[in-house]
N, C-alpha and C. Protein backbone atom coordinates (compact mmCIF):
# COMPACT_ATOMS: atom_id res chain seq x y z
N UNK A 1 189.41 -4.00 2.00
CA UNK A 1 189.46 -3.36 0.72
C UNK A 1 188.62 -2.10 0.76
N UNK A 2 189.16 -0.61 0.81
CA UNK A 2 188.46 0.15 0.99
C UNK A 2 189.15 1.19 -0.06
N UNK A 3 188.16 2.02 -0.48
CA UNK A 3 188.75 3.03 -1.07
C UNK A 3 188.83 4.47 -0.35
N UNK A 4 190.03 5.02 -0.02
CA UNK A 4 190.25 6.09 0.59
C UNK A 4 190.71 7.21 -0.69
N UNK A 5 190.79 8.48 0.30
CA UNK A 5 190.67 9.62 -0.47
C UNK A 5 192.12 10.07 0.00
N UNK A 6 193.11 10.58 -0.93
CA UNK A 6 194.33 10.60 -0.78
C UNK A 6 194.96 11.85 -1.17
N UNK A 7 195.50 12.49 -0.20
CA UNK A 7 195.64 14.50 -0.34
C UNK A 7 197.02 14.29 -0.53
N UNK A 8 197.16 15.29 -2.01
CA UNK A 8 198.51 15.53 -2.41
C UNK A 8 199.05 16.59 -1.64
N UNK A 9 198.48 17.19 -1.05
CA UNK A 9 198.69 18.58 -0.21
C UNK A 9 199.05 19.94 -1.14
N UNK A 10 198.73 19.90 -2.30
CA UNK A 10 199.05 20.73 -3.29
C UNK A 10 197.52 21.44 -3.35
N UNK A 11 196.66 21.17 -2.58
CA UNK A 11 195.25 21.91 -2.78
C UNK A 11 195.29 22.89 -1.52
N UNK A 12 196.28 22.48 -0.33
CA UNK A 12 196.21 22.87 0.54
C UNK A 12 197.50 24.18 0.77
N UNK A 13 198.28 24.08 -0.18
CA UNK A 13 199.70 25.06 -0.29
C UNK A 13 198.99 25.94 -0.98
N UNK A 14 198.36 25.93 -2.12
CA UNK A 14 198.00 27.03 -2.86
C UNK A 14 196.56 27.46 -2.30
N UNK A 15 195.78 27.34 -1.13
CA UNK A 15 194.93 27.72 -1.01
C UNK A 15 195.08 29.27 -0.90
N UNK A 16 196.04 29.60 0.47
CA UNK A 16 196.11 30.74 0.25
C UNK A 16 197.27 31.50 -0.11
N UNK A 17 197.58 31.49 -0.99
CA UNK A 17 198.75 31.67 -1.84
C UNK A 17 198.37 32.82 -3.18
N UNK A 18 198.80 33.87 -3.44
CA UNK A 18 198.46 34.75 -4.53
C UNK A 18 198.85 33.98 -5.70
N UNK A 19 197.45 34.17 -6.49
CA UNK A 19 198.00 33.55 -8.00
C UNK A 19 198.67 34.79 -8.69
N UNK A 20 199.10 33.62 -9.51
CA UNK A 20 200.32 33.87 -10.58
C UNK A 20 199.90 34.39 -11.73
N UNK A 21 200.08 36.05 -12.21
CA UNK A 21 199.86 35.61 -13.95
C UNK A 21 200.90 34.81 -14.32
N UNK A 22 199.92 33.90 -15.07
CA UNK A 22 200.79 32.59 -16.46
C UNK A 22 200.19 32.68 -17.64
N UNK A 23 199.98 33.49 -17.93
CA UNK A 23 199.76 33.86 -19.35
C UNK A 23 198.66 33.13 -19.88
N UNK A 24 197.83 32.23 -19.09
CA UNK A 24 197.42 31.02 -19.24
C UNK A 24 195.82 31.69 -19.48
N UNK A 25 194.78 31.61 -20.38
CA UNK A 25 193.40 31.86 -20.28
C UNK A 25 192.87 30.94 -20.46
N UNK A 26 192.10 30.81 -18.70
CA UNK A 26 191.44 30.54 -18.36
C UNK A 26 190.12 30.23 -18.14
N UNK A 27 188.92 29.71 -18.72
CA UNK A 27 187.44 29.86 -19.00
C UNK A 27 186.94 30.05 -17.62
N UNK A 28 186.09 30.99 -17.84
CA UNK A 28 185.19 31.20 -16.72
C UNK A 28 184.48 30.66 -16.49
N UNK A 29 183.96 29.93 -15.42
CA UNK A 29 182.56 29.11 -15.44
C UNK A 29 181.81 29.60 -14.85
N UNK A 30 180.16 29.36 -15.97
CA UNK A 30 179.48 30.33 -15.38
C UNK A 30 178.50 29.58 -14.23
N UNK A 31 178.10 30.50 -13.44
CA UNK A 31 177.54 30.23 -11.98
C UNK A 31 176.32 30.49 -12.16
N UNK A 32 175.46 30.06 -10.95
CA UNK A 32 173.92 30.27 -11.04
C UNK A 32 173.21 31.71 -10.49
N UNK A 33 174.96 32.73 -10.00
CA UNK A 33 174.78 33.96 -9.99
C UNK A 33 174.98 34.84 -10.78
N UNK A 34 175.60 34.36 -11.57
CA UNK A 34 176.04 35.14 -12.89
C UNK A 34 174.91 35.17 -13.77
N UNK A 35 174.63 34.15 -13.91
CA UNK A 35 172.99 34.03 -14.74
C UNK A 35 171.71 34.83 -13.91
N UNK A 36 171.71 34.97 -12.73
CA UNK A 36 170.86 35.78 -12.22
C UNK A 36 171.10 37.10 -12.23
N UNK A 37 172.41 37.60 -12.65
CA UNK A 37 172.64 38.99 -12.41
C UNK A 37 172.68 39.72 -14.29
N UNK A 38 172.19 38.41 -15.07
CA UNK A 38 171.93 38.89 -15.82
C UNK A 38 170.87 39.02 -16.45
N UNK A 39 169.74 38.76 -15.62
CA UNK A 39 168.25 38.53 -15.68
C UNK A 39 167.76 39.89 -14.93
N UNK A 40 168.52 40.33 -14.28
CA UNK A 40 168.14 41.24 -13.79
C UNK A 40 167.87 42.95 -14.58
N UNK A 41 166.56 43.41 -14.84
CA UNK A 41 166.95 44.52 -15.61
C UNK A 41 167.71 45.50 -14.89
N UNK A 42 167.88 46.31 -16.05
CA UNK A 42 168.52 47.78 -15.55
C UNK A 42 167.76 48.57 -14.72
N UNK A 43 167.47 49.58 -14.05
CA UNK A 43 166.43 49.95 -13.07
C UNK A 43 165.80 51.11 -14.41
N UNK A 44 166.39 51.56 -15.00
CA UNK A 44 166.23 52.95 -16.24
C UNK A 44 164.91 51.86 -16.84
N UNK A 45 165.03 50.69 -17.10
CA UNK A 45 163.97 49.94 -17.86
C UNK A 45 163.29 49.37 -17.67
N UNK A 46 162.86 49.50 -15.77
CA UNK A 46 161.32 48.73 -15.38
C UNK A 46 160.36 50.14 -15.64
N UNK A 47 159.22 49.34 -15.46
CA UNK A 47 157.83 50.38 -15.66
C UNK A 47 157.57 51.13 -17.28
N UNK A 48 156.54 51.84 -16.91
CA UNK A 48 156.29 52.34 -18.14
C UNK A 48 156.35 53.81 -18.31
N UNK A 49 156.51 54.37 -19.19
CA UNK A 49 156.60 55.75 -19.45
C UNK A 49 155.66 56.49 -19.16
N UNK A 50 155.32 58.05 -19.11
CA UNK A 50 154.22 58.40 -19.57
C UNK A 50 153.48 58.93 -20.27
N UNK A 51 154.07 58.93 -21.26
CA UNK A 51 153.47 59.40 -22.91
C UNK A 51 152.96 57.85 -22.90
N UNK A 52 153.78 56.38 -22.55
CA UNK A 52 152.94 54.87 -23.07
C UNK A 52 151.86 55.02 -22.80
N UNK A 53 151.85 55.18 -20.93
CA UNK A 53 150.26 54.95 -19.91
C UNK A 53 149.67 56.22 -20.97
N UNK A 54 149.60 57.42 -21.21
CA UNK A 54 148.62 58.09 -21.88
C UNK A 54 148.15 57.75 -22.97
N UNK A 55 149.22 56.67 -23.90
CA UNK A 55 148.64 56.28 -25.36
C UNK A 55 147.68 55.20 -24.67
N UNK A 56 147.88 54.21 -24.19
CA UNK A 56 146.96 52.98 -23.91
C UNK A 56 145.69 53.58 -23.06
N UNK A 57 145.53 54.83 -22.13
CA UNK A 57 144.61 55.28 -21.75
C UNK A 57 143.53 55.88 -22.86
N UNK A 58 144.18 56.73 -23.90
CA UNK A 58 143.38 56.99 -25.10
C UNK A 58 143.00 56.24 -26.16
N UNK A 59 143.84 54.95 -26.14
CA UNK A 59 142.99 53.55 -26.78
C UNK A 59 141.87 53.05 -26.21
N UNK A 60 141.85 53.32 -24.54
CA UNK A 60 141.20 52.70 -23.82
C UNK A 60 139.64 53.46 -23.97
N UNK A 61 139.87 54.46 -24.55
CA UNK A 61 138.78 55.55 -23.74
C UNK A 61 138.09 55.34 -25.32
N UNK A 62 138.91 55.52 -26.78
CA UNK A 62 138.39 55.31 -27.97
C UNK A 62 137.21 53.88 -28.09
N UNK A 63 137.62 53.07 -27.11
CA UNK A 63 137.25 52.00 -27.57
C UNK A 63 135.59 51.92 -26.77
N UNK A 64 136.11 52.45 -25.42
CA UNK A 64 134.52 52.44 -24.69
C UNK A 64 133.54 53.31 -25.47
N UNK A 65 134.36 54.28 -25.87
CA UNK A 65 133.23 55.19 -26.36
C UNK A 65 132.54 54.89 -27.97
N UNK A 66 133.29 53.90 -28.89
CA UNK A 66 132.74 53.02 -30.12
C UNK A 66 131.76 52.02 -29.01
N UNK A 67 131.94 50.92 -28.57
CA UNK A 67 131.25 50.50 -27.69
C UNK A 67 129.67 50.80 -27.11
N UNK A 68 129.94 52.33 -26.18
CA UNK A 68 129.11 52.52 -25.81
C UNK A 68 127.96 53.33 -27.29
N UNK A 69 128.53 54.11 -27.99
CA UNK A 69 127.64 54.19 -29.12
C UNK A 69 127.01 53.25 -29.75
N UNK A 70 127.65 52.20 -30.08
CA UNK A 70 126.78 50.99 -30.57
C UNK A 70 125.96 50.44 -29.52
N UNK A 71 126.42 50.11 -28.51
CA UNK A 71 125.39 50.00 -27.66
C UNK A 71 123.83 50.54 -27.73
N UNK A 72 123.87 51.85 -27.65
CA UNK A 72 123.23 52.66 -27.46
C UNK A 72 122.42 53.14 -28.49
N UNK A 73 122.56 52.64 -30.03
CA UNK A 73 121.60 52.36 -30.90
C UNK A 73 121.17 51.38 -30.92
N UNK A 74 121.70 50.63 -30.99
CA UNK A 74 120.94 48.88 -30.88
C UNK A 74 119.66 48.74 -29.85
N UNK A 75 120.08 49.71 -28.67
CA UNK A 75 119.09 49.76 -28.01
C UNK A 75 117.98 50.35 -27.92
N UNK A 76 118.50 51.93 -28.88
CA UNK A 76 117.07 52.18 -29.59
C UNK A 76 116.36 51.96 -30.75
N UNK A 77 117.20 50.98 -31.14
CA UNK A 77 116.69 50.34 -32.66
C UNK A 77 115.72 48.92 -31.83
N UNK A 78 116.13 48.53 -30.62
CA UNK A 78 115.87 47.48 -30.05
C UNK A 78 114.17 48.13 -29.31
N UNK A 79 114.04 48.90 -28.81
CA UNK A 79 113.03 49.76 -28.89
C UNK A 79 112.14 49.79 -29.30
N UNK A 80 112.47 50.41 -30.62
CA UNK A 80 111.52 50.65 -31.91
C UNK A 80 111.24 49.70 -32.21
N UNK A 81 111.34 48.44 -32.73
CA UNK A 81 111.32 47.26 -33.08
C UNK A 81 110.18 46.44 -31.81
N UNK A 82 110.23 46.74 -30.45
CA UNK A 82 109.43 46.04 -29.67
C UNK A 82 108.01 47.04 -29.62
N UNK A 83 108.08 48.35 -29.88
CA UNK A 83 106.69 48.95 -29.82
C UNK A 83 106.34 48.68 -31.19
N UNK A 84 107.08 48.37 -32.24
CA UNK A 84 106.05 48.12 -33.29
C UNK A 84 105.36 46.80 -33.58
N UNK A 85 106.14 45.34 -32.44
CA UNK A 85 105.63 44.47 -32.61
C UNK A 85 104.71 44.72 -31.39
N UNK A 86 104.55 45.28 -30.75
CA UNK A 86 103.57 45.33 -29.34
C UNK A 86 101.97 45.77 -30.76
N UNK A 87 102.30 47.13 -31.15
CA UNK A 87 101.21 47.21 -31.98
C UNK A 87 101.01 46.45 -32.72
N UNK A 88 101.52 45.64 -33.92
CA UNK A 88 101.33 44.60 -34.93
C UNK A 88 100.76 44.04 -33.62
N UNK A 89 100.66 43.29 -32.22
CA UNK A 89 100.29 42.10 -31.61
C UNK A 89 98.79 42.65 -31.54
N UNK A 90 99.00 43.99 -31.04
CA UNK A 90 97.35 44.85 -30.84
C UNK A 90 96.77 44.95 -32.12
N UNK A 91 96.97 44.67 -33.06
CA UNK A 91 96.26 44.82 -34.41
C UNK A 91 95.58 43.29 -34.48
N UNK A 92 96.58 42.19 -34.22
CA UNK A 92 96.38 40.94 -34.70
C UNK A 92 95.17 40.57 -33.73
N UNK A 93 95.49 41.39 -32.13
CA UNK A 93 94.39 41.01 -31.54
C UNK A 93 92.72 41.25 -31.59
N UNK A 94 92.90 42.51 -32.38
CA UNK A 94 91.46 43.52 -32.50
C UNK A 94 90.83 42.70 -33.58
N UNK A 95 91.44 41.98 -34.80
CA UNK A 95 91.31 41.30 -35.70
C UNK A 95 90.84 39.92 -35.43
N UNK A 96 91.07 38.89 -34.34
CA UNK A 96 90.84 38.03 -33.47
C UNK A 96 89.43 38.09 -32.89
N UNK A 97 89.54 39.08 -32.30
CA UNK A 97 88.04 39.57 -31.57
C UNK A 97 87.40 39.86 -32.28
N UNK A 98 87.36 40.43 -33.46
CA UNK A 98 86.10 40.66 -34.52
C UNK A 98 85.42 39.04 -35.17
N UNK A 99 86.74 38.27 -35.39
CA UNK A 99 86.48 36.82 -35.84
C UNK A 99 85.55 36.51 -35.16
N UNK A 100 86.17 36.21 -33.95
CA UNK A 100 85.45 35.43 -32.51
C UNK A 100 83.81 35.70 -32.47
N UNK A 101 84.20 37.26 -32.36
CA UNK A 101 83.08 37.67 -31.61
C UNK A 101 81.69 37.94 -33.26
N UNK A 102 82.12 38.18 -34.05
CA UNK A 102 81.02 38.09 -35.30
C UNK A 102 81.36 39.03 -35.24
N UNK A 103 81.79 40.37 -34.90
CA UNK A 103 81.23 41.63 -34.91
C UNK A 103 82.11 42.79 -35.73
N UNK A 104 82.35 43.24 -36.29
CA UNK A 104 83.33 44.51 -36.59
C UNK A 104 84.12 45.29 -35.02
N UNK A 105 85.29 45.30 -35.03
CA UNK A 105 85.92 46.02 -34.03
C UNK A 105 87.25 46.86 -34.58
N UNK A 106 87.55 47.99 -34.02
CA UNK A 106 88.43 48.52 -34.39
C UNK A 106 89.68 48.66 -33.26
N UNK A 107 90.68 49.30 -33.81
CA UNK A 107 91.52 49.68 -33.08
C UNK A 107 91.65 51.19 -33.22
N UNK A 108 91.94 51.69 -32.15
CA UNK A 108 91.96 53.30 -32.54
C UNK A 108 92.99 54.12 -32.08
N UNK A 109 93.82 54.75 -33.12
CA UNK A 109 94.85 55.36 -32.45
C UNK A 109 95.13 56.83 -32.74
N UNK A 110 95.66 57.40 -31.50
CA UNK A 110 95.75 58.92 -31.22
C UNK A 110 96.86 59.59 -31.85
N UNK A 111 97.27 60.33 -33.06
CA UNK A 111 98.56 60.34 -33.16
C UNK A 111 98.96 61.48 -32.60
N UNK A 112 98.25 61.99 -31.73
CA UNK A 112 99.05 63.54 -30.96
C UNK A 112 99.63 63.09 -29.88
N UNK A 113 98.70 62.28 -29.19
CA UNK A 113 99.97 61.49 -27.66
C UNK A 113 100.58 60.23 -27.79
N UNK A 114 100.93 59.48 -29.49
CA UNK A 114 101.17 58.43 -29.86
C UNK A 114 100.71 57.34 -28.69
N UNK A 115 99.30 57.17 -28.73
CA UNK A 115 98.62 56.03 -28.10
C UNK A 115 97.63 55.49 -29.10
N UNK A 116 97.67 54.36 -28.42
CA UNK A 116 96.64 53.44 -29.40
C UNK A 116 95.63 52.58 -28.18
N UNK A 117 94.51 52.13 -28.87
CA UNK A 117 93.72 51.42 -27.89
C UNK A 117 93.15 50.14 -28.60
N UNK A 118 93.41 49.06 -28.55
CA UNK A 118 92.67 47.86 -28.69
C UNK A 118 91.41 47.65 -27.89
N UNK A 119 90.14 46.64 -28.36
CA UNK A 119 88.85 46.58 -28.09
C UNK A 119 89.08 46.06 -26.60
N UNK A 120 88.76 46.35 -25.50
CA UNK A 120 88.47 45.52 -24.38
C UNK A 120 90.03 45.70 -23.45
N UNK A 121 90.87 46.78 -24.29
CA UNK A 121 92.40 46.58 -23.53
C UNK A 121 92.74 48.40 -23.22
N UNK A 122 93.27 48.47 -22.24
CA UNK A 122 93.73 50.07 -21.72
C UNK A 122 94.33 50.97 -22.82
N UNK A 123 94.92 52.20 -22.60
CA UNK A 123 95.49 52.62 -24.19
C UNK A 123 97.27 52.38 -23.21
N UNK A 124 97.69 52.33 -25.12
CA UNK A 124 99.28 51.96 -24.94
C UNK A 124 99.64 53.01 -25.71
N UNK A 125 100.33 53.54 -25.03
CA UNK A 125 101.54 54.79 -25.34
C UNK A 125 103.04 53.93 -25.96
N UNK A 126 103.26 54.70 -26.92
CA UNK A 126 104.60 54.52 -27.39
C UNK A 126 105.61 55.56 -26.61
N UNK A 127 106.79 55.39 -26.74
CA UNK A 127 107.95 55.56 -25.85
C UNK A 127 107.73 57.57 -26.46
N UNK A 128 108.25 58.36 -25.82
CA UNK A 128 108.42 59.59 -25.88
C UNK A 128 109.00 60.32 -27.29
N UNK A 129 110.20 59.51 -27.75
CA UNK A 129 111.17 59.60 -28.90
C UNK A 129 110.52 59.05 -30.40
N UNK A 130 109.58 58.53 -30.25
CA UNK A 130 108.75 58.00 -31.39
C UNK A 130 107.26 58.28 -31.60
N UNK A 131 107.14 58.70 -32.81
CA UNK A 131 105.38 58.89 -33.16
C UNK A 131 105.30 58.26 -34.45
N UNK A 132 103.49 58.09 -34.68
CA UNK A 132 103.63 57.78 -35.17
C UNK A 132 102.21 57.90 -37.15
N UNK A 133 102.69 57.63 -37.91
CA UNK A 133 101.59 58.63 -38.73
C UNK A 133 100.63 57.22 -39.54
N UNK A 134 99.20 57.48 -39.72
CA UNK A 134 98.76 56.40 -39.99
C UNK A 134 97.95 56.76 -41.29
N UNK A 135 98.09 55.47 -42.01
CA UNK A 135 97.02 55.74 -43.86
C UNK A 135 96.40 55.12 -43.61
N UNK A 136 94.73 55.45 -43.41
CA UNK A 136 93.34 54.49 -43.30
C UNK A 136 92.31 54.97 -44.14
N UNK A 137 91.14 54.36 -44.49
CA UNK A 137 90.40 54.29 -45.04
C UNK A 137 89.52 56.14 -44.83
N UNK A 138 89.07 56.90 -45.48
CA UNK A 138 88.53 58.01 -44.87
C UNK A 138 87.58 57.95 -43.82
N UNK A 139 86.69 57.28 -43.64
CA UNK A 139 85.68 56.84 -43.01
C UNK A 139 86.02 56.49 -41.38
N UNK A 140 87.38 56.34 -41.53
CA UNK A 140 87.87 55.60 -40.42
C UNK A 140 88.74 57.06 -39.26
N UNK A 141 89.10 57.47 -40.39
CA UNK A 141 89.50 59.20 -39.48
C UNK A 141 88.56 59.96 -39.09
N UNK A 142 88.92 59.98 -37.29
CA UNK A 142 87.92 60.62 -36.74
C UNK A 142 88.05 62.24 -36.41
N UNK A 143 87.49 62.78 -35.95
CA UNK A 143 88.16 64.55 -35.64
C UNK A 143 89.34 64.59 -34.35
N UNK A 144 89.62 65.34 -35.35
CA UNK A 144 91.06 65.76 -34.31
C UNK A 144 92.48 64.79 -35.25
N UNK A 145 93.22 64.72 -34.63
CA UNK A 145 94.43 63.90 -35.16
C UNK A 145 94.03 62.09 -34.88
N UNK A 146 93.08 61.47 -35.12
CA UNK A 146 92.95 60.21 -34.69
C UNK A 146 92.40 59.49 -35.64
N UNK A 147 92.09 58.16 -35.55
CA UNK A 147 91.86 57.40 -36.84
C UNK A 147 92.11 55.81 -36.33
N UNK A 148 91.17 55.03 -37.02
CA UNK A 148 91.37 53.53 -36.84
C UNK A 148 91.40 52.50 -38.08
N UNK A 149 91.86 51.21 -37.28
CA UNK A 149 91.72 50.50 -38.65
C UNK A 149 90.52 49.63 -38.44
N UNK A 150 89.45 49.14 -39.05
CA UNK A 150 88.27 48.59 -38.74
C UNK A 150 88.78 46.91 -39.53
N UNK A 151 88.31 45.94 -38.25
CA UNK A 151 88.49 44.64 -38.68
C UNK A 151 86.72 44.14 -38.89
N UNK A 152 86.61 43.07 -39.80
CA UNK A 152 85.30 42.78 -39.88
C UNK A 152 85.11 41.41 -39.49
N UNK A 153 84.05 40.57 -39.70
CA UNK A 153 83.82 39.07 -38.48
C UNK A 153 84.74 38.41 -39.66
N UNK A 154 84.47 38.23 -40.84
CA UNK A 154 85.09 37.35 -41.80
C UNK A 154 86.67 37.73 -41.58
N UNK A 155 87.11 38.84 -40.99
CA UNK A 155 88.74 38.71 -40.82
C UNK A 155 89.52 39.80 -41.59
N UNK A 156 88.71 40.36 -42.78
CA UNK A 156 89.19 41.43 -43.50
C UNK A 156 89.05 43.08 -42.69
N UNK A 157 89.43 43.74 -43.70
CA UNK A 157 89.63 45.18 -42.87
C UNK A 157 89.49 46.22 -43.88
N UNK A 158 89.34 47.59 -43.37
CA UNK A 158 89.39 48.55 -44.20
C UNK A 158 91.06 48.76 -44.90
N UNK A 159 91.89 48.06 -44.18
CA UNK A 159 93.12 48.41 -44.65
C UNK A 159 93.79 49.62 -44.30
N UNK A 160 95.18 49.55 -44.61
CA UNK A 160 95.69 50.92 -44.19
C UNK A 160 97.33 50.56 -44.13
N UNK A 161 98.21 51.33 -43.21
CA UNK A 161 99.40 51.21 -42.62
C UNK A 161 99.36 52.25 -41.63
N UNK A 162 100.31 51.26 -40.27
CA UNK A 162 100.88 52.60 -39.85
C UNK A 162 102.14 52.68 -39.74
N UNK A 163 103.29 54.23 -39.88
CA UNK A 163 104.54 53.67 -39.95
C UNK A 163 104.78 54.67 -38.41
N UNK A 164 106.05 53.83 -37.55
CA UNK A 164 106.39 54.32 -36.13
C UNK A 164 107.55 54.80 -36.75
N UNK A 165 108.25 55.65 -36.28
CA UNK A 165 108.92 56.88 -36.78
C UNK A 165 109.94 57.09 -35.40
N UNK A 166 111.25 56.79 -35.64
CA UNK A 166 112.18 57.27 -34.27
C UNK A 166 113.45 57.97 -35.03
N UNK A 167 113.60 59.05 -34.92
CA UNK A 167 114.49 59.76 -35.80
C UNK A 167 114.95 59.24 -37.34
N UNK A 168 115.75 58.89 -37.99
CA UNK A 168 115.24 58.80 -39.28
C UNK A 168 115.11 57.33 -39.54
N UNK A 169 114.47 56.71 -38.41
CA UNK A 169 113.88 54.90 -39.37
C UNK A 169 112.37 55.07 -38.86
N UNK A 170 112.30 54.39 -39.56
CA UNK A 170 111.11 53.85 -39.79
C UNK A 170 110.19 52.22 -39.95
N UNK A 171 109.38 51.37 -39.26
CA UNK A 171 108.87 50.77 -39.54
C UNK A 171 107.72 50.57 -39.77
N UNK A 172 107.17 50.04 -41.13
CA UNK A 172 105.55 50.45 -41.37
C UNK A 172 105.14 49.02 -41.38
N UNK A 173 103.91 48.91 -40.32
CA UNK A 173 102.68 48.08 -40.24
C UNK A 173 101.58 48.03 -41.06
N UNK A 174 101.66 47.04 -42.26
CA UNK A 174 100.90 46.94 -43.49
C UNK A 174 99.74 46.22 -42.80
N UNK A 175 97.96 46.85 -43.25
CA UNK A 175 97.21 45.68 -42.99
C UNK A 175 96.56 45.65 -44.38
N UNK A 176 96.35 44.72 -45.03
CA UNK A 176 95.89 44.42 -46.14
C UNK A 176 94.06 44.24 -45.95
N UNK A 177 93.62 45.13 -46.76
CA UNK A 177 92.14 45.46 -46.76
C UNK A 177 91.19 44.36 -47.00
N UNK A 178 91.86 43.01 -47.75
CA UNK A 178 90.98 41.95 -47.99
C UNK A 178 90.69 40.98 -47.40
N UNK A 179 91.89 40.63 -46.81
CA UNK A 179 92.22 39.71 -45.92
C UNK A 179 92.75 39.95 -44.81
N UNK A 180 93.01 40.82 -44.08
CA UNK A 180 93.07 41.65 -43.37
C UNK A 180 94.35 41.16 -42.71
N UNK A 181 95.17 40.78 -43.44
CA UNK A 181 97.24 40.28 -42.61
C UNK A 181 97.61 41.38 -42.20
N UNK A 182 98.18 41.36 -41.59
CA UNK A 182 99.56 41.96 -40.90
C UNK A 182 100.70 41.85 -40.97
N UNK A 183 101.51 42.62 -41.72
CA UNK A 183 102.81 42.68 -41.64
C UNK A 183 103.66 43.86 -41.25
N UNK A 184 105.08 43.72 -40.79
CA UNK A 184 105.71 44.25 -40.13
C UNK A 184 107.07 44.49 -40.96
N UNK A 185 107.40 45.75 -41.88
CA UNK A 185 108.42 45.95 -42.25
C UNK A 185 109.76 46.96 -42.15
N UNK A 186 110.71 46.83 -42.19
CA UNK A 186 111.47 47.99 -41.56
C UNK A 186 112.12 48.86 -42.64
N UNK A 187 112.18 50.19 -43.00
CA UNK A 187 112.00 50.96 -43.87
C UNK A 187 113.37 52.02 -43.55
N UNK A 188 114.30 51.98 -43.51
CA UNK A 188 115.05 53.15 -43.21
C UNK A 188 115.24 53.68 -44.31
N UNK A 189 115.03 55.56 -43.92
CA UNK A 189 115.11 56.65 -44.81
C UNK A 189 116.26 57.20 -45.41
């Protein structure tokens, strides 16, 4: 009992034999080349133009350059902000050492080469782009452009401010004359 495969020979007469119009329509079936040849683009429509590449190059260039501007304040706002807590730290410290030590000590600062000097510590220069202007007690301004703030053993002070100044901001270092705090506020003009 086997099943065999049985040729009418009618596949084999018309193989090569010219077809016939018969009026007859016929569906095409589609092939797995036909579908590839229609995946294929046109050659007119690979790549990009160049008016596109010049628009996305001038998006490109708009965007670094917002970027790099913000950058580039933040970093001198980032700046300003660390020399004025460097001084607020040199204030808090001169204030410390007067406690400690019983004694009155000052801090003294230069405002022609924007330096300052804490008791027992080297002088600290502020960055080139910033100076800075100081309100102290009269007694405490010495000749020339200079002037300090005087801390006493109990912790108080003559009082004053100083404000650091980098094109138009400003942050002013309050010391309160009684109690002699420190604060640190930012002031833009």
């Amino acid at each position: 009992m086997g099943f065999g495969i049985r040729d009418s020979g009618f596949a084999k007469a018309h193989r090569g034999a010219p077809r016939r119009a018969t009026g007859l329509c016929v569906p095409r079936i589609a092939t797995a080349s036909s579908n590839l040849e229609s995946r294929i683009p046109n050659p007119r429509s690979r790549g990009f133009t160049l008016i596109e590449l010049m628009a996305v190059i001038l998006l490109l260039a708009i965007a670094l350059t917002a970027v790099t501007f913000s950058f580039s304040k933040s970093l001198k706002s980032a700046r300003i902000t660390a020399a004025s807590r460097d001084l607020v730290a040199a204030l808090r410290y001169t204030r410390g050492q007067a406690i400690v030590k019983g004694q009155q000590e000052v801090l003294v600062l230069n405002l022609d080469d924007n330096s300052y000097i804490a008791p027992g510590k080297g002088a600290h220069k502020l960055p080139d782009d910033m100076h800075m202007q100081l309100t102290t007690a009269e007694q405490e301004v010495t000749g020339g452009n200079a002037g300090g703030i005087r801390f006493f053993a109990d912790g108080s002070s003559t009082g004053g401010h100083i404000s650091v100044l980098q094109d138009r901001r400003e942050w002013r270092i309050n010391v309160a004359w009684l109690t002699g705090e420190i604060s640190l506020d930012e002031h833009p003009q």
